[in-house]
N, C-alpha and C. Protein backbone atom coordinates (compact mmCIF):
# COMPACT_ATOMS: atom_id res chain seq x y z
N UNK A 1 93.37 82.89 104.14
CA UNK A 1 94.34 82.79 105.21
C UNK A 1 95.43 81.77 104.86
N UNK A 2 94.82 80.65 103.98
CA UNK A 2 96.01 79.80 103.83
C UNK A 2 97.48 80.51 103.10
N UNK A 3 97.20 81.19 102.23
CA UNK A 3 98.22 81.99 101.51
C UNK A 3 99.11 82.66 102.20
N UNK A 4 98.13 83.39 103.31
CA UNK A 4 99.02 84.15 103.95
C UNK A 4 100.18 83.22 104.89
N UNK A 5 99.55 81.92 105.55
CA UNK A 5 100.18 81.37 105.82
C UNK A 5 101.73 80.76 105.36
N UNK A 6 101.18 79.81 103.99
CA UNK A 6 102.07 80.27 103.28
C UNK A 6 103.37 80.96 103.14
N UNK A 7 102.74 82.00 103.10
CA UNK A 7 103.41 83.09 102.94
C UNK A 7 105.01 83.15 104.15
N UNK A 8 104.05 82.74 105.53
CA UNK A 8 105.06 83.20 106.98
C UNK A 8 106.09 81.78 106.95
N UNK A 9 105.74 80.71 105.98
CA UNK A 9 106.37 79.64 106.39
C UNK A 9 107.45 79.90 105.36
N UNK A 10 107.32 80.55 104.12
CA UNK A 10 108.70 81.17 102.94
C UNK A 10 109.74 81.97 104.00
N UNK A 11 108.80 83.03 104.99
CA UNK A 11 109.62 83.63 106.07
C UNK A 11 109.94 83.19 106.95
N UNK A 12 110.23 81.44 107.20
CA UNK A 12 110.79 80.62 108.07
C UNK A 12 110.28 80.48 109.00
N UNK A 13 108.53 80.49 108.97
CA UNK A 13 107.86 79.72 110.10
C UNK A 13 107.83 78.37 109.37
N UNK A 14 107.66 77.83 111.08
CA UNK A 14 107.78 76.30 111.06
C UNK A 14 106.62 75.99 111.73
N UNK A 15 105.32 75.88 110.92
CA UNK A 15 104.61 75.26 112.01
C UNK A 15 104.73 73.58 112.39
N UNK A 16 104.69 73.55 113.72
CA UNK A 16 104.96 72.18 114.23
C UNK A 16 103.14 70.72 114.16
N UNK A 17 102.40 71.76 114.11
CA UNK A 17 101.33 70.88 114.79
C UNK A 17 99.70 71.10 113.71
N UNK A 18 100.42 71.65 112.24
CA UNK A 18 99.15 71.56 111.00
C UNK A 18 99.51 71.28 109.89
N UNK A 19 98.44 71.24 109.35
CA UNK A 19 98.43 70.23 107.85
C UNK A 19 97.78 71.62 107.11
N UNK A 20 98.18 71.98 106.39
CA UNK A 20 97.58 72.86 105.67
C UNK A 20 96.35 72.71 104.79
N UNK A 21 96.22 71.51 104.29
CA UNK A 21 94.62 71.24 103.65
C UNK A 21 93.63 71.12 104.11
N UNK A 22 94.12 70.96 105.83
CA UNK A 22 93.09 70.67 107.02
C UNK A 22 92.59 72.25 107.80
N UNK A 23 93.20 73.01 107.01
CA UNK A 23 92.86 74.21 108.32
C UNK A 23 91.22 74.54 108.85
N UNK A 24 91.43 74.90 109.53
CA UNK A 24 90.09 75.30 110.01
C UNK A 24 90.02 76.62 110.78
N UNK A 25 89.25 77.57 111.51
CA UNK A 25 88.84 78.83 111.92
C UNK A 25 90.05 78.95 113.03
N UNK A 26 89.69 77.57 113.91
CA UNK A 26 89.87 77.82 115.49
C UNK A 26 91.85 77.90 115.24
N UNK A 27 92.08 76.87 114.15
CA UNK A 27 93.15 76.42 114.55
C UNK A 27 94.38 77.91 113.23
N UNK A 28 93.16 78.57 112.24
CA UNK A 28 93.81 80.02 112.15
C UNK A 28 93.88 80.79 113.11
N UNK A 29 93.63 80.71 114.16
CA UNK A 29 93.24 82.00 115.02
C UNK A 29 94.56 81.64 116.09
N UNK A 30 95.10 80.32 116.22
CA UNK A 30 95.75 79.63 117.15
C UNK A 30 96.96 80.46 116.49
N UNK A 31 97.23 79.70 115.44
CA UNK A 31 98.85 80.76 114.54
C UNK A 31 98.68 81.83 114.80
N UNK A 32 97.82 83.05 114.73
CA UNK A 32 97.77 84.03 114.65
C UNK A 32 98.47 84.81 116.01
N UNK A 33 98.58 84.09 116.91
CA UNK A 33 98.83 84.11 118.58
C UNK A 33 100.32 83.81 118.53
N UNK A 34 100.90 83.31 117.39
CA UNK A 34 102.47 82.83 117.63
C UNK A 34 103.06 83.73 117.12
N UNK A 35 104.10 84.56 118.08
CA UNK A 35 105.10 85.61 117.05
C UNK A 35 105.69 85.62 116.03
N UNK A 36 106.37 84.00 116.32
CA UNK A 36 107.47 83.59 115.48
C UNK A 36 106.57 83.73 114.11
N UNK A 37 105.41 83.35 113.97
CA UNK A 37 104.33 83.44 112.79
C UNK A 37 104.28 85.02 112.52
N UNK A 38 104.43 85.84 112.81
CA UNK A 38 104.29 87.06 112.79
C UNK A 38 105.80 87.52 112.26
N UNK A 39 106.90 87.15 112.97
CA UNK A 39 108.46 87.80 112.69
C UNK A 39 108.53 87.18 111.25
N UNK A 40 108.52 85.84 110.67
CA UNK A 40 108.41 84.90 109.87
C UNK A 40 107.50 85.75 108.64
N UNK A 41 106.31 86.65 109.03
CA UNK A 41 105.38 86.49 107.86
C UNK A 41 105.91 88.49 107.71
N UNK A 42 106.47 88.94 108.89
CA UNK A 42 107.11 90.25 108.13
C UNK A 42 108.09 90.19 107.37
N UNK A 43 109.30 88.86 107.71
CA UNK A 43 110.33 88.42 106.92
C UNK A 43 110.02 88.40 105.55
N UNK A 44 108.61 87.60 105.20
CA UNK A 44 108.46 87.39 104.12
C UNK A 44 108.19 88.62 103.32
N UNK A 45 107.60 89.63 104.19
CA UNK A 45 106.48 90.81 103.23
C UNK A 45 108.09 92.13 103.10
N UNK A 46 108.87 91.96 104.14
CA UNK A 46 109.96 93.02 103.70
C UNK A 46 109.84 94.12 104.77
N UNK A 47 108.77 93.39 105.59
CA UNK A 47 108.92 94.26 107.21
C UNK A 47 110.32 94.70 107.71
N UNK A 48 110.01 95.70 108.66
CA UNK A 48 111.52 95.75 109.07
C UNK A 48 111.62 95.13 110.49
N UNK A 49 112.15 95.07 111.32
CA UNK A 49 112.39 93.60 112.41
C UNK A 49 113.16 94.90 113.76
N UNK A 50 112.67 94.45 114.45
CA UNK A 50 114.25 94.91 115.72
C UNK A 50 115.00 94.06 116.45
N UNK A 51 116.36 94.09 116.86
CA UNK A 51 117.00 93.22 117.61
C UNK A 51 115.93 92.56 118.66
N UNK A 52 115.37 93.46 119.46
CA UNK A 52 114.68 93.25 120.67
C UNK A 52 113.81 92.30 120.09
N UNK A 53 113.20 92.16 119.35
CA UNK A 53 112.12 90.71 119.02
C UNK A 53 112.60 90.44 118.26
N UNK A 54 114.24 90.14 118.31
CA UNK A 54 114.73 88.47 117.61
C UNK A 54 115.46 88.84 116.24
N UNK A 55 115.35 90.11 115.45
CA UNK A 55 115.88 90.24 114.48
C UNK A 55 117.79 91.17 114.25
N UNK A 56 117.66 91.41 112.75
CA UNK A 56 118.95 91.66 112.74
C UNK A 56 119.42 93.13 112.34
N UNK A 57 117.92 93.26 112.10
CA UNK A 57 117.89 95.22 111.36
C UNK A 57 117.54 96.17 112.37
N UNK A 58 117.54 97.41 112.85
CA UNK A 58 116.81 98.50 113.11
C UNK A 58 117.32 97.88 114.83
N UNK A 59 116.74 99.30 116.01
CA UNK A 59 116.78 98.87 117.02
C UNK A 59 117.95 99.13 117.64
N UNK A 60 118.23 99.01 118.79
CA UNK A 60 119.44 99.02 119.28
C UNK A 60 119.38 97.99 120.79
N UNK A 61 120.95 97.36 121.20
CA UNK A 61 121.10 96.72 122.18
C UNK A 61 119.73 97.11 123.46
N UNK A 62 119.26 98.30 123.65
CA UNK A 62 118.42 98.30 124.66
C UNK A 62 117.06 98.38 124.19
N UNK A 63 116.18 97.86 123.07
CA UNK A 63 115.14 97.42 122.69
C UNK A 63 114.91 98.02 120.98
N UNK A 64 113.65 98.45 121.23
CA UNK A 64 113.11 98.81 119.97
C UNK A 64 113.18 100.49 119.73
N UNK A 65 113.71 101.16 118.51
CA UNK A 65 113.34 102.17 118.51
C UNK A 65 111.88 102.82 117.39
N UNK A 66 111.45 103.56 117.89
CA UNK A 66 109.91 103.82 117.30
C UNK A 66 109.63 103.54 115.91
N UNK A 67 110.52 103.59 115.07
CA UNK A 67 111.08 104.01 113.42
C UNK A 67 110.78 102.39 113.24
N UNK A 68 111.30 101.09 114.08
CA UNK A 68 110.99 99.76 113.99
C UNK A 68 109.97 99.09 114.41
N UNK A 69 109.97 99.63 115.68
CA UNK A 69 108.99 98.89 116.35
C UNK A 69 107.46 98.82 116.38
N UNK A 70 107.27 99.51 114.82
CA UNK A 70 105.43 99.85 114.65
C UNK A 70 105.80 98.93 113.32
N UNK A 71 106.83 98.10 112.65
CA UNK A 71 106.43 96.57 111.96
C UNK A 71 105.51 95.43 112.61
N UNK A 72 106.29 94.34 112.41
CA UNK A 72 105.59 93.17 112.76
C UNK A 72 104.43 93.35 114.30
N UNK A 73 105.77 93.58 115.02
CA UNK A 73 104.42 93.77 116.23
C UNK A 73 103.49 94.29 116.80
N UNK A 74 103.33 95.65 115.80
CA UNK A 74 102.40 96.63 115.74
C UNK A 74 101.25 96.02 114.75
N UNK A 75 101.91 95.29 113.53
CA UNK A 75 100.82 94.77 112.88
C UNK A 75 99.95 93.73 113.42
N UNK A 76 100.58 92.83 114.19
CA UNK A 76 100.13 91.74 114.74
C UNK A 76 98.86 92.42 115.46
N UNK A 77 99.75 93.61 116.70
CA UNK A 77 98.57 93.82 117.63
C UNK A 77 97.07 94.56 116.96
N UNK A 78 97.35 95.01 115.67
CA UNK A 78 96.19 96.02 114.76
C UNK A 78 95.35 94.54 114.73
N UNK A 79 96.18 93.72 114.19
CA UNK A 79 95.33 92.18 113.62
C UNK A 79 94.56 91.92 114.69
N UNK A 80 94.95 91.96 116.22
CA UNK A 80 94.00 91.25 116.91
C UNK A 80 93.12 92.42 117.24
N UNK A 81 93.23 93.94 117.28
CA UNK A 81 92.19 94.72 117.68
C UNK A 81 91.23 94.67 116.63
N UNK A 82 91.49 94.29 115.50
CA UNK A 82 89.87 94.64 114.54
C UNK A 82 89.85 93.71 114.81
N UNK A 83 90.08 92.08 114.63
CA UNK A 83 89.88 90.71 115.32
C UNK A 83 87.98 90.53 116.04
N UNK A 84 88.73 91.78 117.18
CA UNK A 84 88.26 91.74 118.71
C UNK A 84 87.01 92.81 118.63
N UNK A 85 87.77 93.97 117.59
CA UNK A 85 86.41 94.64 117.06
C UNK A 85 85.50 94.97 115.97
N UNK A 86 85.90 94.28 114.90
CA UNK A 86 85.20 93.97 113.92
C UNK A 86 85.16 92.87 113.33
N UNK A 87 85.69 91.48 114.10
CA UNK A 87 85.71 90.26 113.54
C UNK A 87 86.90 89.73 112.96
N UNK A 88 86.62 88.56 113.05
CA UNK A 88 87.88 87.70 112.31
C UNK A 88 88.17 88.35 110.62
N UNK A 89 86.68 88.06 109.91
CA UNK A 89 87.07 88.70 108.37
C UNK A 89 87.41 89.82 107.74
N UNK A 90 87.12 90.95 108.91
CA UNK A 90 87.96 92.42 108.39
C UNK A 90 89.24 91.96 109.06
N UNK A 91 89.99 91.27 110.19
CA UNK A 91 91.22 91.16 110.41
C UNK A 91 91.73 90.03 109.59
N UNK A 92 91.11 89.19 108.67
CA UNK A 92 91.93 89.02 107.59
C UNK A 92 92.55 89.19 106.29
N UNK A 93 90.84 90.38 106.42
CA UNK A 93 91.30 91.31 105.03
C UNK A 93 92.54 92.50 105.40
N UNK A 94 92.71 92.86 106.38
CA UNK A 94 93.64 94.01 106.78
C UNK A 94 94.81 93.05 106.64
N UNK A 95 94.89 91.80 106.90
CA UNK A 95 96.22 91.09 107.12
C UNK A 95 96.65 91.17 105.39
N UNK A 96 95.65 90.78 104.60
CA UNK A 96 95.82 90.46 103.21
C UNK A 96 96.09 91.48 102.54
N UNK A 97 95.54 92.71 102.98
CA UNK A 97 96.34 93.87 102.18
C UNK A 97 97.14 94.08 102.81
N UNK A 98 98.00 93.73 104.13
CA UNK A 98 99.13 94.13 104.46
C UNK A 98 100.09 92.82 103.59
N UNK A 99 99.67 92.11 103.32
CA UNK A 99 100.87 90.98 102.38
C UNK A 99 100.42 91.10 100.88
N UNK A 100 99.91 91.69 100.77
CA UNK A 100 98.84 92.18 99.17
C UNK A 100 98.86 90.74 98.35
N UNK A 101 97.98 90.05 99.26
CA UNK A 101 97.27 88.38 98.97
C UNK A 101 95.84 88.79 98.77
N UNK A 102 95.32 87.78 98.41
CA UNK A 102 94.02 88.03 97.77
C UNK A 102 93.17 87.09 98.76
N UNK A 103 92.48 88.04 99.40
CA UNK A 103 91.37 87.44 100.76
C UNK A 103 90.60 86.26 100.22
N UNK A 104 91.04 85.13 101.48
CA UNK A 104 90.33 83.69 101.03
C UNK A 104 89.19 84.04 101.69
C-alpha cells in the first residue's frame, strides 16, 4: 500500500496528517476514504477525470458522462466493495493491479 500511496502523492495528493514509515492498517484504510487520494492516484495512473469531480478532461458543465465517470470514482467505489466483501487484501491487490504496483 505504501507504493501505491506514493504513487497518489506524484498525482498531487497531499497528505496532511502521516508519516509514511509509520503507516499502519487503520490509518491505510483512513486515505482510502479521501477522494482527493483517489483523483490524485488516477492522475498518477492516466485515469481519465470529469469536470464534475474536480477535473479538466471528459464530462460536461452538467456532471459526468458514462464514458468518464466509471474512472477514479468507480474505482474507488470497486475498492471499498471487495474491501467490505472480501477484505482489505484482495482490495489491495485489485488496487495494485489497477496501478500495476507490486502488492505489499
Amino acid at each position: 500500500m505504501e507504493t501505491i500511496i506514493k504513487k497518489a502523492i506524484e498525482g498531487g495528493w497531499r497528505p496532511t496528517y502521516l508519516s509514511l514509515p509509520h503507516l499502519h492498517n487503520e490509518t491505510e484504510k483512513e486515505i482510502t476514504l479521501d477522494p482527493l487520494f483517489w483523483q490524485a492516484l488516477g492522475k498518477a495512473c492516466g485515469w481519465h477525470f470529469c469536470r464534475y469531480h474536480g477535473s479538466v478532461e471528459g464530462g460536461d458543465e452538467e456532471g459526468c458522462t458514462d464514458s468518464t465517470h466509471d474512472d477514479w470514482c468507480q474505482k474507488a467505489v470497486r475498492f471499498h466493495e471487495i474491501n467490505l466483501t472480501e477484505g482489505w487484501d484482495a482490495a489491495v491487490k485489485y488496487l495494485s493491479d489497477l496501478t500495476h504496483t507490486e502488492q505489499e
